[in-house]
C-alpha atoms as a PDB file:
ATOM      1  CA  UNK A   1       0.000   0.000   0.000  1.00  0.00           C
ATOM      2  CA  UNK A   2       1.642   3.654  -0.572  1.00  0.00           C
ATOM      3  CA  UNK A   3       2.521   5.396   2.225  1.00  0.00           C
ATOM      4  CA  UNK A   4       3.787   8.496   3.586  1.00  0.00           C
ATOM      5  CA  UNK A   5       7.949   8.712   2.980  1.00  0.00           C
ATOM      6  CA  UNK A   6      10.613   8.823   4.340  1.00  0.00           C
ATOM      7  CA  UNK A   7      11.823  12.575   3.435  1.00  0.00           C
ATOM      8  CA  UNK A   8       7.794  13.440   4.159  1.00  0.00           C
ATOM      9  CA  UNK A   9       8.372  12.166   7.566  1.00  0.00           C
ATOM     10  CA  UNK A  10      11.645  13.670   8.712  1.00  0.00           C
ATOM     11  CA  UNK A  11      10.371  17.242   7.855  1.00  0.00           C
ATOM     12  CA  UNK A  12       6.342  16.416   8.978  1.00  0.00           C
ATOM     13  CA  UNK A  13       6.481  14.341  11.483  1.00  0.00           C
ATOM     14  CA  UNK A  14      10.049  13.694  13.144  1.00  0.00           C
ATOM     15  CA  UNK A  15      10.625  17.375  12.740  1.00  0.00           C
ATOM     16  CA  UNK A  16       7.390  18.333  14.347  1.00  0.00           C
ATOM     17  CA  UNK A  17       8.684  15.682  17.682  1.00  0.00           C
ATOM     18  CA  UNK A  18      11.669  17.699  17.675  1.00  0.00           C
ATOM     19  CA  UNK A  19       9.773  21.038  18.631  1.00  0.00           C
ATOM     20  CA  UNK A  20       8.086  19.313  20.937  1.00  0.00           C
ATOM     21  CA  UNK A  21      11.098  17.653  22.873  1.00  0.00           C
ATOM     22  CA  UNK A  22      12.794  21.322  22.569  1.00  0.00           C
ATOM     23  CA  UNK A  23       9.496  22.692  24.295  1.00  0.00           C
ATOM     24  CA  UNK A  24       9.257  20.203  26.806  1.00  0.00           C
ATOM     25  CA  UNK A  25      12.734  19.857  28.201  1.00  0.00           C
ATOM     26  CA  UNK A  26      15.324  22.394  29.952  1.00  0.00           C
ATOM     27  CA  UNK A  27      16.008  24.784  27.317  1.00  0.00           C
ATOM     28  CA  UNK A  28      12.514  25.317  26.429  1.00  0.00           C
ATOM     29  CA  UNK A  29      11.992  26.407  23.085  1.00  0.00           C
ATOM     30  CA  UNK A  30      10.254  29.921  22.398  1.00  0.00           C
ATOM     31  CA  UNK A  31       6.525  29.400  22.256  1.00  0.00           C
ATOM     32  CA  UNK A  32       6.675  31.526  19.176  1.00  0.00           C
ATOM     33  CA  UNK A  33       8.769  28.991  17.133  1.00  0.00           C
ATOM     34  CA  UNK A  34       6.650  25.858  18.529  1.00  0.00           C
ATOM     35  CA  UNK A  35       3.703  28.210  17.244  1.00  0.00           C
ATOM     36  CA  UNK A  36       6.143  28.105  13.615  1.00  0.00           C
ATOM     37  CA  UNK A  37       6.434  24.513  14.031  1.00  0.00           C
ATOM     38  CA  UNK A  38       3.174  23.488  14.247  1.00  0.00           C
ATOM     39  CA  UNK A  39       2.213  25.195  10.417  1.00  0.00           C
ATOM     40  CA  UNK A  40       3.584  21.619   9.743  1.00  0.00           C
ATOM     41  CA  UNK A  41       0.879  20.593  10.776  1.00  0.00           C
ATOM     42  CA  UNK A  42      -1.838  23.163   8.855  1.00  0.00           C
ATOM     43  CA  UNK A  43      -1.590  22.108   5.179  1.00  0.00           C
ATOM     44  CA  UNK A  44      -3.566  23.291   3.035  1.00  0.00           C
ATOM     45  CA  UNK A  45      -6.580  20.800   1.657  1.00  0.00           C
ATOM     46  CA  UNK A  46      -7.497  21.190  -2.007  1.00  0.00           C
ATOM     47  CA  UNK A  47     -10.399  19.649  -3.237  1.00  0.00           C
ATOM     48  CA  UNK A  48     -12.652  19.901  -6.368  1.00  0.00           C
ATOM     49  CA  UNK A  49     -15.917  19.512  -7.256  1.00  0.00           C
ATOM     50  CA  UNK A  50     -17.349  17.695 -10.441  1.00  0.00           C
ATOM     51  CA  UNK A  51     -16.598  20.391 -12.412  1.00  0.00           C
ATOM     52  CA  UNK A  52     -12.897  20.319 -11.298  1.00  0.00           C
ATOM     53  CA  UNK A  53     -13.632  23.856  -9.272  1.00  0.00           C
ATOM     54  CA  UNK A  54     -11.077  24.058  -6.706  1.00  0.00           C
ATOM     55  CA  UNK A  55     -11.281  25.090  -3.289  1.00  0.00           C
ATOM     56  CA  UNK A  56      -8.152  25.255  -1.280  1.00  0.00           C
ATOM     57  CA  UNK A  57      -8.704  25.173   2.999  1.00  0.00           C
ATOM     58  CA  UNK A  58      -6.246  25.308   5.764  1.00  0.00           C
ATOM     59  CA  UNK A  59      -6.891  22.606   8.201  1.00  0.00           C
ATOM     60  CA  UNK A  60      -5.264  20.591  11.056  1.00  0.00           C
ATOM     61  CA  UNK A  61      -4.095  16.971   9.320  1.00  0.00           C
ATOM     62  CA  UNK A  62      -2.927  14.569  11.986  1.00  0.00           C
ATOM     63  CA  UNK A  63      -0.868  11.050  12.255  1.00  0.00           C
ATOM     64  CA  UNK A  64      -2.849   8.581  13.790  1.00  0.00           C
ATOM     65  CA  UNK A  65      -2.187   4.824  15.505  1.00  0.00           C
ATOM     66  CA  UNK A  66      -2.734   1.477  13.910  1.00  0.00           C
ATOM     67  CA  UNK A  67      -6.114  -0.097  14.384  1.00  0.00           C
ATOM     68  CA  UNK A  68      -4.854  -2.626  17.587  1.00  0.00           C
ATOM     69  CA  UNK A  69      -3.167   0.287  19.690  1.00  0.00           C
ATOM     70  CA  UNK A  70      -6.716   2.571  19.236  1.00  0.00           C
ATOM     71  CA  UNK A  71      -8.904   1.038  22.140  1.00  0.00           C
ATOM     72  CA  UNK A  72      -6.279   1.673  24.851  1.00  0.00           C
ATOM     73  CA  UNK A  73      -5.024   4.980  23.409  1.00  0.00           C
ATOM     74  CA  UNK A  74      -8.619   6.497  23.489  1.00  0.00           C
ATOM     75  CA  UNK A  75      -9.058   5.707  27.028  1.00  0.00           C
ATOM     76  CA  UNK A  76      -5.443   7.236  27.647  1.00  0.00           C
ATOM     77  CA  UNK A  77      -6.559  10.584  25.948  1.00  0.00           C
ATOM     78  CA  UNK A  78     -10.122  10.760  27.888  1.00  0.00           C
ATOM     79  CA  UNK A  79      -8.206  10.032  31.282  1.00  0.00           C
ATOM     80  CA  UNK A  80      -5.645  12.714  30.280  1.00  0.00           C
ATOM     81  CA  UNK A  81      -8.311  15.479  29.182  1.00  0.00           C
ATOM     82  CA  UNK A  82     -10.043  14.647  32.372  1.00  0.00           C
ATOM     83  CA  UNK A  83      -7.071  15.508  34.362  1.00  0.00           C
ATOM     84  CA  UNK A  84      -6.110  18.451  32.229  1.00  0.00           C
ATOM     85  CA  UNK A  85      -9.706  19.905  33.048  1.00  0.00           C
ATOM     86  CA  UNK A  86      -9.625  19.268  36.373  1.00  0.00           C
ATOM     87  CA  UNK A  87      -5.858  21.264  36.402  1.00  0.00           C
ATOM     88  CA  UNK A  88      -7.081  24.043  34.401  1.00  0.00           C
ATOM     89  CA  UNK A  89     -10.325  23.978  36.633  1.00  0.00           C
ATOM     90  CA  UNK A  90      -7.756  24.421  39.778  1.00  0.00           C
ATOM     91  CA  UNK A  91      -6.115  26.909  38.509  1.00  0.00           C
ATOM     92  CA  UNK A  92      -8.987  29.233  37.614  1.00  0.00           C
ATOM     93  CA  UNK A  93     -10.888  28.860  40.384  1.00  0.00           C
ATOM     94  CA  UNK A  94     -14.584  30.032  41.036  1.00  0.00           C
ATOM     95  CA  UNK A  95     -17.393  28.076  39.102  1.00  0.00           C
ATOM     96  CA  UNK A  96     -15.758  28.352  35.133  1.00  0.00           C
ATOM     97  CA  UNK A  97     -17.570  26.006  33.125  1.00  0.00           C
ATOM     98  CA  UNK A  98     -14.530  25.864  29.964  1.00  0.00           C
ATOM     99  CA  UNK A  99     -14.866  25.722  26.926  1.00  0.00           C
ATOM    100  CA  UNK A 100     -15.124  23.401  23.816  1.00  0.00           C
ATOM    101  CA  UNK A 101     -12.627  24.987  22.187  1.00  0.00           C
ATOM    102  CA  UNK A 102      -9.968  27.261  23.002  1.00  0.00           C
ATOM    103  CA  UNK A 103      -8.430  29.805  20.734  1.00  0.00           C
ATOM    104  CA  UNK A 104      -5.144  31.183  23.257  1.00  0.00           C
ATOM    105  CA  UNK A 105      -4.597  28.275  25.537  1.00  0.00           C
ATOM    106  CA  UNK A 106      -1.851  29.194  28.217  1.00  0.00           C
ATOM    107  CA  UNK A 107       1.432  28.159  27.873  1.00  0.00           C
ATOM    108  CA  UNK A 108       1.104  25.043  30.726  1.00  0.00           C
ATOM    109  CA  UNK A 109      -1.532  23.601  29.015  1.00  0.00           C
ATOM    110  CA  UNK A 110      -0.121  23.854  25.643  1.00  0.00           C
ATOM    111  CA  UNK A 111       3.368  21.967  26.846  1.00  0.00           C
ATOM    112  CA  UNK A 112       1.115  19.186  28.768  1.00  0.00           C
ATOM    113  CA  UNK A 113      -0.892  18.646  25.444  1.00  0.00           C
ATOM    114  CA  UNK A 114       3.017  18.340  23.897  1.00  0.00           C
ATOM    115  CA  UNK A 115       3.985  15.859  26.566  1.00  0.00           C
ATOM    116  CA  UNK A 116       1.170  13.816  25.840  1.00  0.00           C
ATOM    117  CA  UNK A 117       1.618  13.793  22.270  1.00  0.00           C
ATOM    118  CA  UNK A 118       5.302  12.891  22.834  1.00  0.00           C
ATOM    119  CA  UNK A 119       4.149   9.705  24.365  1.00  0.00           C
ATOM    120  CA  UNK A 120       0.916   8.509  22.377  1.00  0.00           C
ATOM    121  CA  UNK A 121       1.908   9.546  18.875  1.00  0.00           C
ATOM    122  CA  UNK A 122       5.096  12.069  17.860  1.00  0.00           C
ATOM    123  CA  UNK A 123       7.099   8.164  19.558  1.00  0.00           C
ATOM    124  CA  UNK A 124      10.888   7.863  18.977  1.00  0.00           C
ATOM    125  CA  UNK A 125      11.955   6.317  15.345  1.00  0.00           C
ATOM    126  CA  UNK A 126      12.129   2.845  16.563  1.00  0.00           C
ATOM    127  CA  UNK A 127       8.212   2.870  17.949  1.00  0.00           C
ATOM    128  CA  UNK A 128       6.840   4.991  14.539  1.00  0.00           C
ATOM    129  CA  UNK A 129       6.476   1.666  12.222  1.00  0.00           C
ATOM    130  CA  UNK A 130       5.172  -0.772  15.061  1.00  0.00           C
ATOM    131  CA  UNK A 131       2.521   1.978  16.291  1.00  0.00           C
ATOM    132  CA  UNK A 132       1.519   4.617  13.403  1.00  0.00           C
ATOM    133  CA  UNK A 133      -0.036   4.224  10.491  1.00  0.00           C
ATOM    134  CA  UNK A 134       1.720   5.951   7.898  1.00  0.00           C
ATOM    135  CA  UNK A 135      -0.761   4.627   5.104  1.00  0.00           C
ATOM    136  CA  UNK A 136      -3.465   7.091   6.374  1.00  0.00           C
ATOM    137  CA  UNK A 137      -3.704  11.101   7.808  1.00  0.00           C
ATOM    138  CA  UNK A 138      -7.132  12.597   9.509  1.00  0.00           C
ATOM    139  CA  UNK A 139      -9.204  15.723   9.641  1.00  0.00           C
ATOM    140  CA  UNK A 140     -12.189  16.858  11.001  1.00  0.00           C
ATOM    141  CA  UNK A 141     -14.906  18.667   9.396  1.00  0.00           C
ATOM    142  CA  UNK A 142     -15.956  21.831  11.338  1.00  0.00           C
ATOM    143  CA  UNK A 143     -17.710  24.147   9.040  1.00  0.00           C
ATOM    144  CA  UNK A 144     -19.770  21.807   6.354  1.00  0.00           C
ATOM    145  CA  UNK A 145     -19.226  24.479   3.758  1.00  0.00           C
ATOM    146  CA  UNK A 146     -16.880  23.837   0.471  1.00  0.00           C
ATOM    147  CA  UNK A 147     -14.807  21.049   1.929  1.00  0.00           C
ATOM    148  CA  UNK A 148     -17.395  19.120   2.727  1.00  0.00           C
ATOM    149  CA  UNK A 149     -19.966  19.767  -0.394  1.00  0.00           C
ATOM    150  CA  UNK A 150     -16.495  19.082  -2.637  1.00  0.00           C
ATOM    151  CA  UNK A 151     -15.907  15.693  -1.403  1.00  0.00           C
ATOM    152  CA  UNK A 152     -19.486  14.813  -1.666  1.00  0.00           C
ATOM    153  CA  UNK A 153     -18.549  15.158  -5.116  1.00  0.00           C
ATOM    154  CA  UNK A 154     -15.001  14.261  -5.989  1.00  0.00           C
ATOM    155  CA  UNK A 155     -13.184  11.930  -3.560  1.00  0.00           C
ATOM    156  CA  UNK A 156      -9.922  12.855  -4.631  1.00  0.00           C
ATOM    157  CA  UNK A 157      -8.185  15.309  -2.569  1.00  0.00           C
ATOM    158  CA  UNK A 158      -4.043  16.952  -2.467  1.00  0.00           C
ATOM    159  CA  UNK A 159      -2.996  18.100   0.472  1.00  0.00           C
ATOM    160  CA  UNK A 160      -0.186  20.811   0.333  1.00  0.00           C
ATOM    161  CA  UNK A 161       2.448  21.107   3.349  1.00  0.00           C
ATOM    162  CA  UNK A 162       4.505  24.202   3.088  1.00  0.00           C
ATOM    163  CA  UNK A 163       7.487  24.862   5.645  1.00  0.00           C
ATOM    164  CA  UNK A 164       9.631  27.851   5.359  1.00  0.00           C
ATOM    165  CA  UNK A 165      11.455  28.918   3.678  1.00  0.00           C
ATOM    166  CA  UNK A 166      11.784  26.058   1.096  1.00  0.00           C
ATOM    167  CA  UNK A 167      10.368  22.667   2.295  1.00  0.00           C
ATOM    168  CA  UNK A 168       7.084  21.630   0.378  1.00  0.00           C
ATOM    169  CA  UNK A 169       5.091  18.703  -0.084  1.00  0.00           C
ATOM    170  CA  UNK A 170       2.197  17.575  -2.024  1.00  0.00           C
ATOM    171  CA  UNK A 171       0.180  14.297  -0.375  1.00  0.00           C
ATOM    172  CA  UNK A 172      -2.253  13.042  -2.998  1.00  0.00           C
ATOM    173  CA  UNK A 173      -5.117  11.088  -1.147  1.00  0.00           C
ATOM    174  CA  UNK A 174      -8.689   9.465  -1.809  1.00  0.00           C
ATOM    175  CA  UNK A 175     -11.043  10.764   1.670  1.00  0.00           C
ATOM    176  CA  UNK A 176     -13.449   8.789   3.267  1.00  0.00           C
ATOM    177  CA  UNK A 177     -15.805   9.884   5.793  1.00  0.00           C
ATOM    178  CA  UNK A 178     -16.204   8.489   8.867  1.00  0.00           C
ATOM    179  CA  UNK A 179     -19.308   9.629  11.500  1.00  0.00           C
ATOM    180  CA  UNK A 180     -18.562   6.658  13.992  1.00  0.00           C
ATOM    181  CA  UNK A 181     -15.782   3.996  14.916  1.00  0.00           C
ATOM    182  CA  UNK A 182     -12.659   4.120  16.885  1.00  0.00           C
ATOM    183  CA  UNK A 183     -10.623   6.105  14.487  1.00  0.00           C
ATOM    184  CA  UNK A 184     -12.623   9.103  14.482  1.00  0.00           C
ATOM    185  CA  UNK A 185     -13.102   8.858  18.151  1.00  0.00           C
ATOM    186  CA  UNK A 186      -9.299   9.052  18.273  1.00  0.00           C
ATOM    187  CA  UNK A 187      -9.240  12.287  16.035  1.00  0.00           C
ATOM    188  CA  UNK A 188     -11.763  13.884  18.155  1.00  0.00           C
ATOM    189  CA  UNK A 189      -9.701  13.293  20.783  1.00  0.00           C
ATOM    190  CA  UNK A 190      -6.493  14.586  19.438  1.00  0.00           C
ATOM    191  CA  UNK A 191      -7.990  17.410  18.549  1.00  0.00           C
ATOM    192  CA  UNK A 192      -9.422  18.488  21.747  1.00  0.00           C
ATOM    193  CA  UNK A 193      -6.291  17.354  23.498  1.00  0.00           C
ATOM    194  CA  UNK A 194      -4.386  20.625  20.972  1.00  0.00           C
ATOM    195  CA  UNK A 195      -7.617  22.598  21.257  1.00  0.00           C
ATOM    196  CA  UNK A 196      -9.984  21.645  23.949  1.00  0.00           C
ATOM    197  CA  UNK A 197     -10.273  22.616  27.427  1.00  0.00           C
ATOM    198  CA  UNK A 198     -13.158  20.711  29.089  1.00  0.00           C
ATOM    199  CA  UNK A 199     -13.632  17.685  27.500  1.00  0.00           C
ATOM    200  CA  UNK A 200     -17.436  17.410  28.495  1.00  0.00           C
ATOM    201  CA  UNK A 201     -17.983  20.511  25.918  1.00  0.00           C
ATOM    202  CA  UNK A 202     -16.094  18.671  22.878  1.00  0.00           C
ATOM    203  CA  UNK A 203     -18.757  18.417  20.210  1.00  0.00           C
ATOM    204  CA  UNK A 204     -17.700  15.400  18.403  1.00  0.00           C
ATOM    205  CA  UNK A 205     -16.869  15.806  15.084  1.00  0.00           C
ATOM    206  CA  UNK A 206     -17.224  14.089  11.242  1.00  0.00           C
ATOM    207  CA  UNK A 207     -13.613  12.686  10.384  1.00  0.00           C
ATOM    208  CA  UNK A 208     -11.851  12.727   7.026  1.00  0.00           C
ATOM    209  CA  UNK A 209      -9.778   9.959   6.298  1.00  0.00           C
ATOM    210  CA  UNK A 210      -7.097  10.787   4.085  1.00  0.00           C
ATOM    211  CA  UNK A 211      -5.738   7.461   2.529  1.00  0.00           C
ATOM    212  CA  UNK A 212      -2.280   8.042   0.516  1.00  0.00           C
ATOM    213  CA  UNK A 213      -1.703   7.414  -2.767  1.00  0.00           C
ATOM    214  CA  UNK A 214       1.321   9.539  -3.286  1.00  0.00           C
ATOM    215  CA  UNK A 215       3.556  11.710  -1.998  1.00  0.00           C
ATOM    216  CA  UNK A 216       5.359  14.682  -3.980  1.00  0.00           C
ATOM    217  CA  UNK A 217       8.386  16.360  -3.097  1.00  0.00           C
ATOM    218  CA  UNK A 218       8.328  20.022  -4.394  1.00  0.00           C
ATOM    219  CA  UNK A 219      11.146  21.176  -2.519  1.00  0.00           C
ATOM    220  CA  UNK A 220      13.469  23.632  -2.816  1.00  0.00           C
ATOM    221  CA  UNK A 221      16.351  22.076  -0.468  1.00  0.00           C
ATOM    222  CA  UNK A 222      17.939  18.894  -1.368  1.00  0.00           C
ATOM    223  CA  UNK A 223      16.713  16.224   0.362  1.00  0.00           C
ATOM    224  CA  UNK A 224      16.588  15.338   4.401  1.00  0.00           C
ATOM    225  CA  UNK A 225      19.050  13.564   5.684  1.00  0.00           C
ATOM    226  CA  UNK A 226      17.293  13.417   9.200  1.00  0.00           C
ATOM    227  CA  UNK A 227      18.300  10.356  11.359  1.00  0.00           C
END
């Protein structure tokens, strides 16, 4: 089956754990750069419609974990958001409710989101092939608007990673959507674990399913030699 590669991989996704473990440990990273970082993980999602009439969207594409490691990992990420609530709850104070989604989380709860990620998904090389499936990414639909009335159309969809000043990427995919199972719960999840505050207010989401059927390297730089 094709699959994300390697040179995809050492800018997208190892380079992405890098920020993290920068963030997380001693020297802690500027917030401002993990903020840089993380456009790695806003491509841009162009679909079409049956008349070929594009529409380009940026939107948060995650990695996601084989089918067998889903079950635990889900309960991992509710007893996580739980806690994380219960912290941010703590450190408030008074009778705030949260919200579903946060738009300027502080900087704690951004670096225990990063934590978490280090050890469910953004794993160390020798972990990445048992646990993630590089054969697949995932999205959720927010908005129903062109996205969504596109791929009721036209299955096929590129999505466009861009990272400055020269690194650029074109995944071509076919999208399924998903309204139940264990992989969308996951996404849901994941996404409320970067954007979320109390997990109670999450409304669940419609998942794309981004299978790969080709990767394109556009760059300008020769290619990674990440290890």
């Amino acid at each position: 089956m094709p699959r994300l590669t390697e040179d995809f991989l050492s800018h997208f996704y190892y380079g992405v754990r890098d920020d993290y473990l920068e963030r997380v440990q001693e020297g802690k990273k500027p917030l401002s750069e993990v903020f840089l970082g993380l456009t790695r993980n806003n491509p841009v999602v162009i679909t079409c419609d049956k008349n070929l009439v594009p529409n380009g969207a940026v939107k948060s594409v995650g990695y996601h974990l084989k089918e067998e490691f889903l079950d635990d990992t889900i309960k991992e990420y509710e007893s996580f958001l739980n806690w994380r609530w219960e912290k941010v709850k703590e450190a408030v104070g008074g009778v705030y409710e949260g919200e579903g989604w946060v738009y300027s989380p502080n900087p704690d709860f951004i670096v225990d989101g990063l934590k978490h990620s280090l050890k469910h998904i953004y794993l160390p090389k020798e972990e990445t092939e048992k646990k993630v499936d590089f054969e697949k990414l995932g999205t959720l639909e927010g908005f129903y608007k062109r996205t969504w009335e596109n791929i009721q159309q036209n299955n096929k969809v590129a999505i466009v990673y861009y990272y400055p000043p020269g690194i650029h990427f074109q995944v071509n995919c076919t999208v399924e959507i998903q309204k139940s199972g264990p992989l969308r719960e996951f996404i849901n999840r994941a996404a409320c674990l970067a954007h979320g505050e109390n997990p109670a207010k999450w409304e669940k989401r419609t998942a794309y399913i981004f299978h790969v059927e080709g990767v394109i390297d556009k760059s300008v730089y020769p290619k990674s030699t990440h290890s």
